[in-house]
C-alpha atoms as a PDB file:
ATOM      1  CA  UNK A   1     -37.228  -0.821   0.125  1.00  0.00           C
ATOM      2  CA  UNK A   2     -37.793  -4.548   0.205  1.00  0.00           C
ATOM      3  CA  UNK A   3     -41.623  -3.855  -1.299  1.00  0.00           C
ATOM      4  CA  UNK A   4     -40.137  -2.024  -4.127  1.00  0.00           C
ATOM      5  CA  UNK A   5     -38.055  -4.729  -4.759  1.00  0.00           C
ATOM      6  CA  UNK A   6     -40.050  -7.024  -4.644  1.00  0.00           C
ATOM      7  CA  UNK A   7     -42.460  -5.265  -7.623  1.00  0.00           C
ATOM      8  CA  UNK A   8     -39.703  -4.304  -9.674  1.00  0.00           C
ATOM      9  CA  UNK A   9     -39.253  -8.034  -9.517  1.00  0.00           C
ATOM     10  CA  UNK A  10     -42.782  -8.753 -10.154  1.00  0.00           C
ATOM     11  CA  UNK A  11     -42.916  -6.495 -13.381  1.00  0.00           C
ATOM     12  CA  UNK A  12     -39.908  -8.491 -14.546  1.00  0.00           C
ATOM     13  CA  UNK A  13     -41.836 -11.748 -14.082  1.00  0.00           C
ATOM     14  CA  UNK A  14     -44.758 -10.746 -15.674  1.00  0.00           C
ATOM     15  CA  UNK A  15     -42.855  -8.954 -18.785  1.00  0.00           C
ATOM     16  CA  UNK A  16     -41.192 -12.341 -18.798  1.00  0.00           C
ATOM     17  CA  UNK A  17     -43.957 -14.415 -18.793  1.00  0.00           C
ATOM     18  CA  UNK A  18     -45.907 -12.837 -21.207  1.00  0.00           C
ATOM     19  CA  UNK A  19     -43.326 -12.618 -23.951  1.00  0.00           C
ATOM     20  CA  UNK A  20     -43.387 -16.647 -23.093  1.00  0.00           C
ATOM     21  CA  UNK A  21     -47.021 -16.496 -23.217  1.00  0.00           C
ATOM     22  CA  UNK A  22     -47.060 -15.070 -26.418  1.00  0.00           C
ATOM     23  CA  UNK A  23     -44.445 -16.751 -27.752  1.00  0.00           C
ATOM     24  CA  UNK A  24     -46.112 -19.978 -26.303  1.00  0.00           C
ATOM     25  CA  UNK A  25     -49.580 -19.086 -26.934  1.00  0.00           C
ATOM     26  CA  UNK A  26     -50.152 -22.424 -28.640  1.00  0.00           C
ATOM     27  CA  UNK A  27     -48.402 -24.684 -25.827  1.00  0.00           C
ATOM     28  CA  UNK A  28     -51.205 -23.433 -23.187  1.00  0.00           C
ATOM     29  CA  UNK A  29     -53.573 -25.123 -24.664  1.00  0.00           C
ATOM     30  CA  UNK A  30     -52.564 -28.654 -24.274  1.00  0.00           C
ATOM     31  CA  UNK A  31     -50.980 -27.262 -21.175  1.00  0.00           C
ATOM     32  CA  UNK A  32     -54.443 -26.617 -19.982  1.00  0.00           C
ATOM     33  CA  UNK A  33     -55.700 -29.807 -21.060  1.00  0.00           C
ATOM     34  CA  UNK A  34     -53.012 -31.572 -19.313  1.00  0.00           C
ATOM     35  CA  UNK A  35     -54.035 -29.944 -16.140  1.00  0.00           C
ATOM     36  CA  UNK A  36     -57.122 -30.926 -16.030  1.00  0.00           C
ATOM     37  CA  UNK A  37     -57.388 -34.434 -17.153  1.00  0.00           C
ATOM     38  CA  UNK A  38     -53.769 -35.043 -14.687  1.00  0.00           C
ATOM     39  CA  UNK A  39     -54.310 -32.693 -12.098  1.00  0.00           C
ATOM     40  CA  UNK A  40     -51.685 -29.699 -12.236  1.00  0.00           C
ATOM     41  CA  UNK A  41     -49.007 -31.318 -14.119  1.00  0.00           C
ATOM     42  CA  UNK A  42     -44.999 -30.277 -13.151  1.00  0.00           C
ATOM     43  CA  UNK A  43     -44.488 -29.107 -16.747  1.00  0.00           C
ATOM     44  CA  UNK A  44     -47.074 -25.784 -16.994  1.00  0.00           C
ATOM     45  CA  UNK A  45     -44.883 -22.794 -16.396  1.00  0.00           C
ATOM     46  CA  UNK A  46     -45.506 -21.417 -12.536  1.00  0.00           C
ATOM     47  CA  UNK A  47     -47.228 -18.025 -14.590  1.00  0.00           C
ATOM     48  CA  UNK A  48     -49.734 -20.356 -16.297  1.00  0.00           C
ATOM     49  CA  UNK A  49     -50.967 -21.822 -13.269  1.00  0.00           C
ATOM     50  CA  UNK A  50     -54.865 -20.645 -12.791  1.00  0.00           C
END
């Protein structure tokens, strides 16, 4: 029971985050840049993480 939780919570997440994604398709961008000229920076979303 606790796995099917857990991925009915998981599908939630990712439905979430890609309506975010989508909606912040634009953001990721400097997100990524941010990333990788400051290391992983605090603000990038915990989905956008790679």
């Amino acid at each position: 029971e606790k796995i099917n939780q857990y991925t009915e919570i998981n599908h939630l997440e990712v439905k979430i985050v890609e309506r975010v994604a989508r909606r912040a398709s634009k953001l990721r961008f400097s997100y990524k840049i941010d990333k990788e000229s400051e290391g992983i920076d605090i603000r990038i979303p915990y989905g956008f993480r790679g």
